[in-house]
PDB file of N, CA and C in Angstrom:
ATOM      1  N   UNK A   1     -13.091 -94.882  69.609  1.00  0.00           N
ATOM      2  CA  UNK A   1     -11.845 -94.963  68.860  1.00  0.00           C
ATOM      3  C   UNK A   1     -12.163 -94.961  67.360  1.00  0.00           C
ATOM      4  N   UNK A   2     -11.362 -94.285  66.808  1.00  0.00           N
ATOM      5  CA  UNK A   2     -11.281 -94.184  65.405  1.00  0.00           C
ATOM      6  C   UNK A   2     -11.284 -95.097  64.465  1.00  0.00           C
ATOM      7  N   UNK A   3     -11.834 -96.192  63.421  1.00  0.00           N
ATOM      8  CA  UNK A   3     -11.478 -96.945  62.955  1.00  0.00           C
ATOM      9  C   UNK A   3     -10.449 -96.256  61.649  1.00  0.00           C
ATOM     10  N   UNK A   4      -9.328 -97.387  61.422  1.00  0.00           N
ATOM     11  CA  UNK A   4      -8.222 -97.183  60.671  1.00  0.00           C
ATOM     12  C   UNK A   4      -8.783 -98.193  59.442  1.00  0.00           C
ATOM     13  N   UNK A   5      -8.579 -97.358  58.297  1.00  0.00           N
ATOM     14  CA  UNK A   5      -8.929 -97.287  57.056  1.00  0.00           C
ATOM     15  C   UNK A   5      -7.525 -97.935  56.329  1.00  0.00           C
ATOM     16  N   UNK A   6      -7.604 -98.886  56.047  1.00  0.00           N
ATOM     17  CA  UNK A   6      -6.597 -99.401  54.828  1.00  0.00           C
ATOM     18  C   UNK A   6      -6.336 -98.999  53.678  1.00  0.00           C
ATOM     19  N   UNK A   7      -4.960 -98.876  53.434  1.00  0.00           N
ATOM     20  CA  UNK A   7      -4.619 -97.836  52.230  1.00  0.00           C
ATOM     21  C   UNK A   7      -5.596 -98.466  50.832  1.00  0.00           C
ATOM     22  N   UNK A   8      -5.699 -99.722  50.802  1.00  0.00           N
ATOM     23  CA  UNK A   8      -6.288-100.315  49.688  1.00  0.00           C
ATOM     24  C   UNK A   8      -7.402 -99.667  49.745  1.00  0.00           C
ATOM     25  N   UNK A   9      -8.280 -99.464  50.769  1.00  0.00           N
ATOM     26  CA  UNK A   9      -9.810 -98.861  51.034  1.00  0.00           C
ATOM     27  C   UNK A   9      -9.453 -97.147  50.573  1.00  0.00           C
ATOM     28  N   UNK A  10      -8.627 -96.869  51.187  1.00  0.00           N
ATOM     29  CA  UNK A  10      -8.296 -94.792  50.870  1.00  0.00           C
ATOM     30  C   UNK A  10      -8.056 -95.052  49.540  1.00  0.00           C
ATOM     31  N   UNK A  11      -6.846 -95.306  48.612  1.00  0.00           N
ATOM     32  CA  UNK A  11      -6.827 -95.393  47.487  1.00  0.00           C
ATOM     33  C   UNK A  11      -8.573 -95.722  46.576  1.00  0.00           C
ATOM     34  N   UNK A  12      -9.186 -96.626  46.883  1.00  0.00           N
ATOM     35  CA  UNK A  12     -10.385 -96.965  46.447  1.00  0.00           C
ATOM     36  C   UNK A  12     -11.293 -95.539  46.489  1.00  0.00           C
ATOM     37  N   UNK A  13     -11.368 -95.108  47.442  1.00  0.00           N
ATOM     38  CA  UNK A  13     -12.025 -93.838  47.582  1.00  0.00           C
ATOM     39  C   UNK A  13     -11.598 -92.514  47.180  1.00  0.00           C
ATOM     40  N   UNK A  14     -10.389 -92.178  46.863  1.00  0.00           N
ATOM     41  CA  UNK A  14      -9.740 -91.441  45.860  1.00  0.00           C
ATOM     42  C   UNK A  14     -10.360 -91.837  44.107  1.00  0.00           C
ATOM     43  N   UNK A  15     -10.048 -92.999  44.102  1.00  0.00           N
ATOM     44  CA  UNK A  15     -10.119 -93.189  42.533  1.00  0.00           C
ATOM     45  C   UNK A  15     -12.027 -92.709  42.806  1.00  0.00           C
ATOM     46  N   UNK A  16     -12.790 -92.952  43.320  1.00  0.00           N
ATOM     47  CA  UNK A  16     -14.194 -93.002  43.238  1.00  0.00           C
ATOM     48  C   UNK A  16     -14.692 -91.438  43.340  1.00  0.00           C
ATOM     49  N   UNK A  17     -13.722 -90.634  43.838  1.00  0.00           N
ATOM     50  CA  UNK A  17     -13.671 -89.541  43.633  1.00  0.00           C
ATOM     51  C   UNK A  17     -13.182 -88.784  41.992  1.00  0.00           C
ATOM     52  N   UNK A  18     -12.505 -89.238  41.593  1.00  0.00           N
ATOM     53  CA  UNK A  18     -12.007 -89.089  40.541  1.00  0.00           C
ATOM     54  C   UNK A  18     -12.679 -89.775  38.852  1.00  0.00           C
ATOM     55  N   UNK A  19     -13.228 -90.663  38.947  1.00  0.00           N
ATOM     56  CA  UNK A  19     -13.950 -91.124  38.274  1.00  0.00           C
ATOM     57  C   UNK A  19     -14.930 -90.761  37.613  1.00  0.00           C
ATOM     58  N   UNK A  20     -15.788 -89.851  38.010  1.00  0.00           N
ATOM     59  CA  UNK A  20     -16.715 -88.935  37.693  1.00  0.00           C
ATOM     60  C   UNK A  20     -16.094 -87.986  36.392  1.00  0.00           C
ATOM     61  N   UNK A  21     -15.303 -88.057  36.731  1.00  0.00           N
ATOM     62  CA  UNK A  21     -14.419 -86.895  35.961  1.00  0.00           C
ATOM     63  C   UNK A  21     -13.996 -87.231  34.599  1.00  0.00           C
ATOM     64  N   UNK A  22     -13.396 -88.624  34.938  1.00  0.00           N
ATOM     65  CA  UNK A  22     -12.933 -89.476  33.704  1.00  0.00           C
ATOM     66  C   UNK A  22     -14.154 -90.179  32.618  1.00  0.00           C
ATOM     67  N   UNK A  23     -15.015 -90.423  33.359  1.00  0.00           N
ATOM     68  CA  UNK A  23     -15.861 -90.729  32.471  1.00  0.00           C
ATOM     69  C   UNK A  23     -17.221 -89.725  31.652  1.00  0.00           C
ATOM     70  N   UNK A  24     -17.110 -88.568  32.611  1.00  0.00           N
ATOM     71  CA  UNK A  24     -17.487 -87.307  31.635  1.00  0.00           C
ATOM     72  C   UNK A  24     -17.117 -87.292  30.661  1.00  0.00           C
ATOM     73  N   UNK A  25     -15.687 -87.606  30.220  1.00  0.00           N
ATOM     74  CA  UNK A  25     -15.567 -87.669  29.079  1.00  0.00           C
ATOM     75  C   UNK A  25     -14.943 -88.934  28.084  1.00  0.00           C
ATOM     76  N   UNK A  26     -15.617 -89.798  28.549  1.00  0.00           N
ATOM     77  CA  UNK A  26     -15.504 -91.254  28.206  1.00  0.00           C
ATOM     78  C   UNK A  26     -15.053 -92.200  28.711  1.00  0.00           C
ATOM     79  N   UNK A  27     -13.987 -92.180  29.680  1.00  0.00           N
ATOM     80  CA  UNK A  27     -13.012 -92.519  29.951  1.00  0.00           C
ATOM     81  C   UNK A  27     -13.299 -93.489  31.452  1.00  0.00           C
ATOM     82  N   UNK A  28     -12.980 -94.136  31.781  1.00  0.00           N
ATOM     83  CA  UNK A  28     -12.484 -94.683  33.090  1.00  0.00           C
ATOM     84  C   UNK A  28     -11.558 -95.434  33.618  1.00  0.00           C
ATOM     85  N   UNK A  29     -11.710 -95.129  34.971  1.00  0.00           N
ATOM     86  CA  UNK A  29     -10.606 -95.835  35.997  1.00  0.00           C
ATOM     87  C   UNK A  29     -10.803 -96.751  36.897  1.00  0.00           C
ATOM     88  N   UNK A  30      -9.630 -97.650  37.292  1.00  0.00           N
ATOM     89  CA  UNK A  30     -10.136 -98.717  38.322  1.00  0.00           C
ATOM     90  C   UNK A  30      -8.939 -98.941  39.469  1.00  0.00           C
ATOM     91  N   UNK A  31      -8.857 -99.451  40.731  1.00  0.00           N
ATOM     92  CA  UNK A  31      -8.160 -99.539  41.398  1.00  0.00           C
ATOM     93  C   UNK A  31      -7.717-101.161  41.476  1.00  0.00           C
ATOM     94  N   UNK A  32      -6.249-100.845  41.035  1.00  0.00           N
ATOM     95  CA  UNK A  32      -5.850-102.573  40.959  1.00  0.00           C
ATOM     96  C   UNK A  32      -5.622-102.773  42.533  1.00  0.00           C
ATOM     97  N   UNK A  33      -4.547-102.107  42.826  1.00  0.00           N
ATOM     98  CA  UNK A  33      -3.368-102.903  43.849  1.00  0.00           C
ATOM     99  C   UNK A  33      -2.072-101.760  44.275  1.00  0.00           C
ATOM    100  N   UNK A  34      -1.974-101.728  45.284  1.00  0.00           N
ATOM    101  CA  UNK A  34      -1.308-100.820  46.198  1.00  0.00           C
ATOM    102  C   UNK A  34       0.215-102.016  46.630  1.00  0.00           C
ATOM    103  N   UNK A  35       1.682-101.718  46.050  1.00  0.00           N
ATOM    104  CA  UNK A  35       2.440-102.014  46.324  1.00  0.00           C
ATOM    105  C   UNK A  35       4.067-101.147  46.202  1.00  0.00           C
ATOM    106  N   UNK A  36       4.737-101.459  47.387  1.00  0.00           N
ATOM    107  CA  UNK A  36       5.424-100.747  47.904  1.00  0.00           C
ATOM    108  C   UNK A  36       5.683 -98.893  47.300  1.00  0.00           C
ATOM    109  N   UNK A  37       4.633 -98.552  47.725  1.00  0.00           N
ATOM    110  CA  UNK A  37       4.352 -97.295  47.581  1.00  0.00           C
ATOM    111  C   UNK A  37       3.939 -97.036  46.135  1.00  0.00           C
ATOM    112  N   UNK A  38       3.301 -98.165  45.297  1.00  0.00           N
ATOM    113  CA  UNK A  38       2.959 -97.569  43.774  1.00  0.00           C
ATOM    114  C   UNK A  38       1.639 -98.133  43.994  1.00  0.00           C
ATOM    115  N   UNK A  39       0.691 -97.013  43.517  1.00  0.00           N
ATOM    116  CA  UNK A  39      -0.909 -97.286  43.008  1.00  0.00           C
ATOM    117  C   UNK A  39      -0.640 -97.788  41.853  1.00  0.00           C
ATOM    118  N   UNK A  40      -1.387 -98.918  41.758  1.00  0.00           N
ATOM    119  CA  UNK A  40      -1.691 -99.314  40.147  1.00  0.00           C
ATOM    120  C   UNK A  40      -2.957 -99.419  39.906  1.00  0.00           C
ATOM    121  N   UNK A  41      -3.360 -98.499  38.448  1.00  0.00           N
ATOM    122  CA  UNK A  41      -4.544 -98.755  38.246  1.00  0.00           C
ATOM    123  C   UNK A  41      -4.501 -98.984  36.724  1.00  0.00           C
ATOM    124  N   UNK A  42      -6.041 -99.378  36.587  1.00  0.00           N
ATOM    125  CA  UNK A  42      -5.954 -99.646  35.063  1.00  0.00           C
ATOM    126  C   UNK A  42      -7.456 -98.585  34.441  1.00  0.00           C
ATOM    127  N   UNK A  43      -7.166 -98.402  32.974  1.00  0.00           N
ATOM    128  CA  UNK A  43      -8.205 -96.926  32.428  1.00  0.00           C
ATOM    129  C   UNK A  43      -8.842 -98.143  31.354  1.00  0.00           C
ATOM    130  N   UNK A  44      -9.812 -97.203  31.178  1.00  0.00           N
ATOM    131  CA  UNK A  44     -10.849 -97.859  30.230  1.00  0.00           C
ATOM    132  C   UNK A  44     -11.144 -97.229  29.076  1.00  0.00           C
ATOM    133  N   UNK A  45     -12.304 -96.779  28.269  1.00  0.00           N
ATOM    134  CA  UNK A  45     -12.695 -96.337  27.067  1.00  0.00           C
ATOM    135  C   UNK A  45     -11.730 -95.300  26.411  1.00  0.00           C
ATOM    136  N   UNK A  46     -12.207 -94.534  26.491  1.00  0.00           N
ATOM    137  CA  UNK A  46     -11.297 -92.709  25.996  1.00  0.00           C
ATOM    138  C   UNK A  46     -10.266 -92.763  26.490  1.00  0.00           C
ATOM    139  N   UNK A  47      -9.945 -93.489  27.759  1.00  0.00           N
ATOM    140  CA  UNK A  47      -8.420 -93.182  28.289  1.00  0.00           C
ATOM    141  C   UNK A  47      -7.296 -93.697  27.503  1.00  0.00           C
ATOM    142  N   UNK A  48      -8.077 -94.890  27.333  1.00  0.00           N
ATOM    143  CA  UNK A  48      -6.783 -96.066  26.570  1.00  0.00           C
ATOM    144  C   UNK A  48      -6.679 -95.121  25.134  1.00  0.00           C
ATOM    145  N   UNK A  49      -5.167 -94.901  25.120  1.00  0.00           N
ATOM    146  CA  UNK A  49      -4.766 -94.410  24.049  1.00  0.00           C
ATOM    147  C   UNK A  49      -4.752 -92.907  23.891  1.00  0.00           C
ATOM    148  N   UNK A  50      -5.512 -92.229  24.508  1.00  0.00           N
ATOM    149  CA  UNK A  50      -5.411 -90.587  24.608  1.00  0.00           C
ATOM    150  C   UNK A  50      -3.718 -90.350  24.577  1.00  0.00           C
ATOM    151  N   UNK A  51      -3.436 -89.210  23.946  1.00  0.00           N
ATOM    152  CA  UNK A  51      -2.553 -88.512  24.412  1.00  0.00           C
ATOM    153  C   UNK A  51      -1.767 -87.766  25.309  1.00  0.00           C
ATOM    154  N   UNK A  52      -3.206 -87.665  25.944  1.00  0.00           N
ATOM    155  CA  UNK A  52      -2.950 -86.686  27.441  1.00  0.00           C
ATOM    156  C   UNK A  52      -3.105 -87.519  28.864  1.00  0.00           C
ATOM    157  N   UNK A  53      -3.141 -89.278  28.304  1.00  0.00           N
ATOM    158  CA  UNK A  53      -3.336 -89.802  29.502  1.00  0.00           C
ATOM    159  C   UNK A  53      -2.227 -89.772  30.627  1.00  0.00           C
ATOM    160  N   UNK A  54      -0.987 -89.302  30.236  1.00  0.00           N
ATOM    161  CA  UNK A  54       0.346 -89.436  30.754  1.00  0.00           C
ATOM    162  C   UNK A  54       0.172 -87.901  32.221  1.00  0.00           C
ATOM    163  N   UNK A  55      -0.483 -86.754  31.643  1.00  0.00           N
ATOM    164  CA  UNK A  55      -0.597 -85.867  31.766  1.00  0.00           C
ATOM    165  C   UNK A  55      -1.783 -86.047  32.840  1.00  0.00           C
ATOM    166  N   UNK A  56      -3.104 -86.671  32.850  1.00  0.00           N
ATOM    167  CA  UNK A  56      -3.953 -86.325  33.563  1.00  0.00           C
ATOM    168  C   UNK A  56      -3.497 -87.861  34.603  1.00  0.00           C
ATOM    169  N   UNK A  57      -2.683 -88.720  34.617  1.00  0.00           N
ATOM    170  CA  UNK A  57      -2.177 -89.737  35.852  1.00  0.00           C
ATOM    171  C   UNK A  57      -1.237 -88.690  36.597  1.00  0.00           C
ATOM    172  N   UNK A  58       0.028 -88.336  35.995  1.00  0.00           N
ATOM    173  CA  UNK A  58       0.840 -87.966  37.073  1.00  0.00           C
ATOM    174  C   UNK A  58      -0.023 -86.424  37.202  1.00  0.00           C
ATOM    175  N   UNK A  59      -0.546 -85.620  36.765  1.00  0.00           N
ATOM    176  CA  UNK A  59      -0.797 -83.934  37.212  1.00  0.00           C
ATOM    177  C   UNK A  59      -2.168 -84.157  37.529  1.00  0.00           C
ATOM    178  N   UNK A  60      -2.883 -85.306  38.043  1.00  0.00           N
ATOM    179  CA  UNK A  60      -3.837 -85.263  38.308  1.00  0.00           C
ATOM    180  C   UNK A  60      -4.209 -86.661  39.290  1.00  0.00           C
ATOM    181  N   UNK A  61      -4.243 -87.756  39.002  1.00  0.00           N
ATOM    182  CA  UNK A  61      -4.319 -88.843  39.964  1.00  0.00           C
ATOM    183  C   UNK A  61      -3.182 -89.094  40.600  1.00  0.00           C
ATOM    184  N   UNK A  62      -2.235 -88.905  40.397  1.00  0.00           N
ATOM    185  CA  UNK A  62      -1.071 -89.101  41.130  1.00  0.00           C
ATOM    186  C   UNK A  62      -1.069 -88.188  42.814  1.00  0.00           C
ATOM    187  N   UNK A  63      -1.288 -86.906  42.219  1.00  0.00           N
ATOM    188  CA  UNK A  63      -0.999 -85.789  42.993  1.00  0.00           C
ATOM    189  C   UNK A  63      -1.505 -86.157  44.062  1.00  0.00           C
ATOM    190  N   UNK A  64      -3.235 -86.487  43.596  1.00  0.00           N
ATOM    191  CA  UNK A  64      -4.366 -86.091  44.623  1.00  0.00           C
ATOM    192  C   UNK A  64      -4.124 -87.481  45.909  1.00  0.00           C
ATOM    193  N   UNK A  65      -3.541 -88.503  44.901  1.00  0.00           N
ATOM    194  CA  UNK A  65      -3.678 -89.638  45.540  1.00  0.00           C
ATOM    195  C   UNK A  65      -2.395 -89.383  46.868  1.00  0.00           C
ATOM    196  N   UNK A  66      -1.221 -88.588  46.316  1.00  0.00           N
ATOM    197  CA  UNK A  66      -0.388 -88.392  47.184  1.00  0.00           C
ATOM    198  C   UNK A  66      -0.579 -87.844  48.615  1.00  0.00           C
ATOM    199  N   UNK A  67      -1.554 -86.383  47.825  1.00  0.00           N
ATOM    200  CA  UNK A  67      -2.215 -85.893  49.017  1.00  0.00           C
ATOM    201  C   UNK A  67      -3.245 -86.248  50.095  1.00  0.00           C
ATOM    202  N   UNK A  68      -3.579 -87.450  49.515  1.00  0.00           N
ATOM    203  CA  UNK A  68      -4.748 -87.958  50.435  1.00  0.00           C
ATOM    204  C   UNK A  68      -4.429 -89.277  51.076  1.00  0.00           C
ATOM    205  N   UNK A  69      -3.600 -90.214  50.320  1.00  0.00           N
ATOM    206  CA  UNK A  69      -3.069 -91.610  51.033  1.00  0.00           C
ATOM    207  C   UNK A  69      -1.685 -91.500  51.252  1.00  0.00           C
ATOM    208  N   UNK A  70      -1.588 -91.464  52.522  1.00  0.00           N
ATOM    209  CA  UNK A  70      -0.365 -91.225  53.074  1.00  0.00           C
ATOM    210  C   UNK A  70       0.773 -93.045  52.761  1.00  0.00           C
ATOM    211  N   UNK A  71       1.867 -92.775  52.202  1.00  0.00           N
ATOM    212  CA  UNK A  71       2.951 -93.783  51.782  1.00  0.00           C
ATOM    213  C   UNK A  71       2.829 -94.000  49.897  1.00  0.00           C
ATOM    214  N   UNK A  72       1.828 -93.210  49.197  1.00  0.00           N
ATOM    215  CA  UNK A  72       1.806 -93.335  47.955  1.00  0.00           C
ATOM    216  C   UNK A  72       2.463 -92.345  47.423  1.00  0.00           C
ATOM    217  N   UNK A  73       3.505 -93.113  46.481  1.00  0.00           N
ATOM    218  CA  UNK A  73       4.906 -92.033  46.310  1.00  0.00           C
ATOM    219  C   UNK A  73       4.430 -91.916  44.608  1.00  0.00           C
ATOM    220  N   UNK A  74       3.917 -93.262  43.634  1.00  0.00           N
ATOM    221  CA  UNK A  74       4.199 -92.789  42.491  1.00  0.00           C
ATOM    222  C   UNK A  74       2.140 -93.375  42.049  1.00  0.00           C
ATOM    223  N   UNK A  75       1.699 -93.346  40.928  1.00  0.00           N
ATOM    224  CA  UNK A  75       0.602 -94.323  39.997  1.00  0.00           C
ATOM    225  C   UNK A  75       1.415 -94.712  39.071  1.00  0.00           C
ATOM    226  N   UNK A  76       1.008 -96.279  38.366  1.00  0.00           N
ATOM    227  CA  UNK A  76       1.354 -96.564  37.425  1.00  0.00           C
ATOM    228  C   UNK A  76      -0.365 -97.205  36.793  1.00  0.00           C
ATOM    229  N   UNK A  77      -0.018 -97.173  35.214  1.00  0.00           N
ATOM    230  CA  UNK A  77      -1.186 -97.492  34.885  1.00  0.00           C
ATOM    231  C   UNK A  77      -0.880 -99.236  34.610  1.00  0.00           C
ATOM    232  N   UNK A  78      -1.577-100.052  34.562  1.00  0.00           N
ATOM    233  CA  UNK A  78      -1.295-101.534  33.816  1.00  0.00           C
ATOM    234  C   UNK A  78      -2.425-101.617  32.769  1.00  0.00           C
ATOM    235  N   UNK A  79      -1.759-102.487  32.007  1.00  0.00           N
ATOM    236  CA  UNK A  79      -2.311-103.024  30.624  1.00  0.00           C
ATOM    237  C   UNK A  79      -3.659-103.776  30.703  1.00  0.00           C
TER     238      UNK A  79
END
């Protein structure tokens, strides 16, 4: 039998996928907390404050996270 993976664990492994990416160019991400269908995560160096951070959450972590953890409707970032 298959073991079943907790969204907190899938989300975790999305962002760890994604991370690589963010910190290529300074930047990083972390996985807070999974509630009623919102990822929350929080960014680090280069992210905080970019311009385009609005742009690479929803057209980029949002999406992927949608596509891969099933019940995740939105990301929000926290402070």
């Amino acid at each position: 039998m298959e073991e079943t993976r907790s969204i907190d664990d899938q989300c975790r492994e999305v962002i760890e996928k994604i991370r690589p990416y963010l910190q290529r160019d300074g930047g990083d991400i972390e996985y807070m907390m999974f509630e009623d269908g919102v990822v929350y995560v929080q960014l680090f160096g280069a992210c905080q404050g970019c311009g385009l951070v609005d742009m690479t959450i929803k057209d980029g972590v949002e999406l992927i996270m949608m596509e891969e953890v099933p019940g995740v409707e939105e990301v929000r970032v926290v402070a």
